[in-house]
N, C-alpha and C. Protein backbone atom coordinates (compact mmCIF):
# COMPACT_ATOMS: atom_id res chain seq x y z
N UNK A 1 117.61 107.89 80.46
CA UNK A 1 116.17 107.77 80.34
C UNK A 1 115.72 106.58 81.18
N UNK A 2 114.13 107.12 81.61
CA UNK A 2 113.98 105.66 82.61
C UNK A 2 112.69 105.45 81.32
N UNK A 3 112.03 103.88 82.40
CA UNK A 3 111.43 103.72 81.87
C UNK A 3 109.97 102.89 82.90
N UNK A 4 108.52 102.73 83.14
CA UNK A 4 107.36 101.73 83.70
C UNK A 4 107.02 101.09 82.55
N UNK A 5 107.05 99.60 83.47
CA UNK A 5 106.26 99.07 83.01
C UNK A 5 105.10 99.34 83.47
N UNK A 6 103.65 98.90 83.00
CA UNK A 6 102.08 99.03 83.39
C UNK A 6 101.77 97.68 83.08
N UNK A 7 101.30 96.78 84.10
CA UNK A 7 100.92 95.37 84.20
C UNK A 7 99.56 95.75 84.27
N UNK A 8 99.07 94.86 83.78
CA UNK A 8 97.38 94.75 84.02
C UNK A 8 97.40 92.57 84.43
N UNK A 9 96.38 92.67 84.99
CA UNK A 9 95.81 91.96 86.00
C UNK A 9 94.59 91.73 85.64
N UNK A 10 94.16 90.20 85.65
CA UNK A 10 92.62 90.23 84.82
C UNK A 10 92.05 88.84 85.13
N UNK A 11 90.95 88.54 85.45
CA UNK A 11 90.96 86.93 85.43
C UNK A 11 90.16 86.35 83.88
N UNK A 12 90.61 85.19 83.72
CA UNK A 12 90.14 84.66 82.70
C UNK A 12 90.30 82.95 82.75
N UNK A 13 88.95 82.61 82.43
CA UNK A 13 88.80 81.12 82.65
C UNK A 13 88.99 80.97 84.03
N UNK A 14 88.70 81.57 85.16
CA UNK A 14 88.99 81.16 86.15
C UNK A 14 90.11 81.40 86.81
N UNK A 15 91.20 81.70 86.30
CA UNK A 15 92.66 82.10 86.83
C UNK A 15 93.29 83.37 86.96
N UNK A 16 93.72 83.75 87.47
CA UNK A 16 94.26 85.12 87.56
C UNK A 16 95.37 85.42 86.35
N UNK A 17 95.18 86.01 85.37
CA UNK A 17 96.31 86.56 84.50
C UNK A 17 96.81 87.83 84.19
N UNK A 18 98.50 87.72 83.55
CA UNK A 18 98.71 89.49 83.84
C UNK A 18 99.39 89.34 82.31
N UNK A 19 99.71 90.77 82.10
CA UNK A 19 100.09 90.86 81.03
C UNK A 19 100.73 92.32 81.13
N UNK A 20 101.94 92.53 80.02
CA UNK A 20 102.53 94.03 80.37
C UNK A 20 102.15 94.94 79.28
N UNK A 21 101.22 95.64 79.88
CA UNK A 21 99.94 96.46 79.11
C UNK A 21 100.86 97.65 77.83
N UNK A 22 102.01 98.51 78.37
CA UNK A 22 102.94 99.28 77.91
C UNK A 22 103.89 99.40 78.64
N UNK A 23 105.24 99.89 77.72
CA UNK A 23 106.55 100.12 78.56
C UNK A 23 106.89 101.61 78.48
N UNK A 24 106.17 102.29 79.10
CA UNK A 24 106.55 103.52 79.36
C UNK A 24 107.98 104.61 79.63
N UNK A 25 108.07 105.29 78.51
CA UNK A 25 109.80 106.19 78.60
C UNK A 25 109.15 107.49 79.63
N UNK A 26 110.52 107.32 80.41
CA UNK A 26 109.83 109.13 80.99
C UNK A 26 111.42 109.54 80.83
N UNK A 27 111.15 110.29 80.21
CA UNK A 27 112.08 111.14 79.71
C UNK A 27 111.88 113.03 79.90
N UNK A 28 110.97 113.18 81.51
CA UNK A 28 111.28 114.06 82.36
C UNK A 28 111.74 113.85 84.09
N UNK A 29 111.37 115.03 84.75
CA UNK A 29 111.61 114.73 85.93
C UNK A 29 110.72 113.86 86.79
N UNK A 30 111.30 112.82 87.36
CA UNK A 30 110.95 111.28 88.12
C UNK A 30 110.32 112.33 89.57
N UNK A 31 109.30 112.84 88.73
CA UNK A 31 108.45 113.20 90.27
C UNK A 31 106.92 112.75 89.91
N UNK A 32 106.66 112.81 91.29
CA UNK A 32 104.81 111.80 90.94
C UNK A 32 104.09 112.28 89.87
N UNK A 33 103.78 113.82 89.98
CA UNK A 33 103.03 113.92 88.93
C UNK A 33 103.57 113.58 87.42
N UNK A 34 104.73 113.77 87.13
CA UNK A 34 105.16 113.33 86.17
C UNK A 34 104.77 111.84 85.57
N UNK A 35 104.90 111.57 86.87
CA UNK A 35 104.87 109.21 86.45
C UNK A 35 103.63 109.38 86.44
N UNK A 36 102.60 110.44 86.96
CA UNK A 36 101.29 110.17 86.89
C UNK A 36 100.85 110.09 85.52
N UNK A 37 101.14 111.49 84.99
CA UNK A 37 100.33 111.81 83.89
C UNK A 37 100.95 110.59 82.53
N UNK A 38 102.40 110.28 83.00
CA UNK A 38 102.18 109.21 81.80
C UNK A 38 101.29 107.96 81.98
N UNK A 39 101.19 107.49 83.22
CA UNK A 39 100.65 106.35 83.11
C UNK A 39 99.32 106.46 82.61
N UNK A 40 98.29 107.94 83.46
CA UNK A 40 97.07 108.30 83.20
C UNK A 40 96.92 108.35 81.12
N UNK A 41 98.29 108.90 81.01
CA UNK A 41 98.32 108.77 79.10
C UNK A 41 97.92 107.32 78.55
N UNK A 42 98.60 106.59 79.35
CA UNK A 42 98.47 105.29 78.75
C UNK A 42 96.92 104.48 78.93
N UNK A 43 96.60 104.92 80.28
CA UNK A 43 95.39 104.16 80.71
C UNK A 43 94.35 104.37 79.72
N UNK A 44 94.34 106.06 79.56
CA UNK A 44 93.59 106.45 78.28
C UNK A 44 93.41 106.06 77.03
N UNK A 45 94.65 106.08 76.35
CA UNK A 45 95.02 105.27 75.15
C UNK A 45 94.73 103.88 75.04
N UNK A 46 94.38 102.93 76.28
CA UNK A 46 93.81 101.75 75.95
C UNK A 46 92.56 101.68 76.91
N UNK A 47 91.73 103.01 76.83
CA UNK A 47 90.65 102.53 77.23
C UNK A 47 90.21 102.21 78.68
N UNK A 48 91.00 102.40 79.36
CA UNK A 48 90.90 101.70 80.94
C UNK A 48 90.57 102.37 81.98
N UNK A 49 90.95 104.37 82.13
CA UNK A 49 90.81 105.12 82.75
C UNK A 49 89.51 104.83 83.76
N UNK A 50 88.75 104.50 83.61
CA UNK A 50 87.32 104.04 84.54
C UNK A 50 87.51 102.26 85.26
N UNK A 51 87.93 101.67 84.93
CA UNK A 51 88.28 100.66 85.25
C UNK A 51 89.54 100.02 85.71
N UNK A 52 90.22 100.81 86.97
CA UNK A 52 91.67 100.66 87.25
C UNK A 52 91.33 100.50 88.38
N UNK A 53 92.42 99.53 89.28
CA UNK A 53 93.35 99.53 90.47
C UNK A 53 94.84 99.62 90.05
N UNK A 54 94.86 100.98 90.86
CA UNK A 54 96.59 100.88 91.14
C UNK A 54 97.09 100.44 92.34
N UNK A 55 98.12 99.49 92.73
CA UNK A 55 98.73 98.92 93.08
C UNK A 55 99.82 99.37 92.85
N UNK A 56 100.66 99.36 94.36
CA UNK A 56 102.33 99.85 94.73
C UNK A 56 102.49 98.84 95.59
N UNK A 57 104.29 98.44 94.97
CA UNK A 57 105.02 97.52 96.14
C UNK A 57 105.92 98.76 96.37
N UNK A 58 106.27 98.38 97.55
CA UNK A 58 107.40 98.75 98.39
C UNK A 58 108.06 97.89 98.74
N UNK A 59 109.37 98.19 98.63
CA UNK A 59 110.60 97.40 98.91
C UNK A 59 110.41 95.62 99.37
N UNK A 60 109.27 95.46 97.84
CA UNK A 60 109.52 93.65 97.86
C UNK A 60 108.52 92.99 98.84
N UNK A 61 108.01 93.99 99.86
CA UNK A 61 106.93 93.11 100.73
C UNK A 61 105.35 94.02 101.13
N UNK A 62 105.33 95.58 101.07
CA UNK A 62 104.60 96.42 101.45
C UNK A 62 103.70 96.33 99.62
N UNK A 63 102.61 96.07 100.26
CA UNK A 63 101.42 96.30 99.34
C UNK A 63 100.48 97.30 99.57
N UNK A 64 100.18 98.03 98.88
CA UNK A 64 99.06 98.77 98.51
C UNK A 64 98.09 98.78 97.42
N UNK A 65 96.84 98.96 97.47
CA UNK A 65 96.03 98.67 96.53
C UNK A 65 94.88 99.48 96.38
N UNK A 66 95.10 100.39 95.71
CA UNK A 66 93.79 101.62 95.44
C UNK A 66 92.83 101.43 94.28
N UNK A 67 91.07 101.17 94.71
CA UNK A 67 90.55 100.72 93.69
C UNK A 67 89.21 101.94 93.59
């Protein structure tokens, strides 16, 4: 079994803070839509679905940032 984390990202008082929102099991096949719909589960479950950037690293230096 694998497992995501989901970080959220937020400022407060002025500073940038993160926090690890859920630790997600996927316990099907490790294909996108799969990792999608859990994370989209989770975003839901706390409310956030309208208010997201997702963000992908790649191999430690490649950023992406979809808002």
């Amino acid at each position: 079994m694998s497992f995501i984390g989901v970080n959220i990202y937020f400022l407060y008082e002025g500073r940038v803070r993160s926090l690890l929102l859920d630790y997600i099991p996927i316990d099907v096949g490790h294909t996108g839509a799969a990792v999608a719909e859990r994370v989209h589960q989770t975003l839901v479950e706390f409310r956030l679905e309208s208010s997201v950037c997702l963000s992908f690293f790649f191999f430690f230096f490649n950023f992406i940032m979809i808002c």
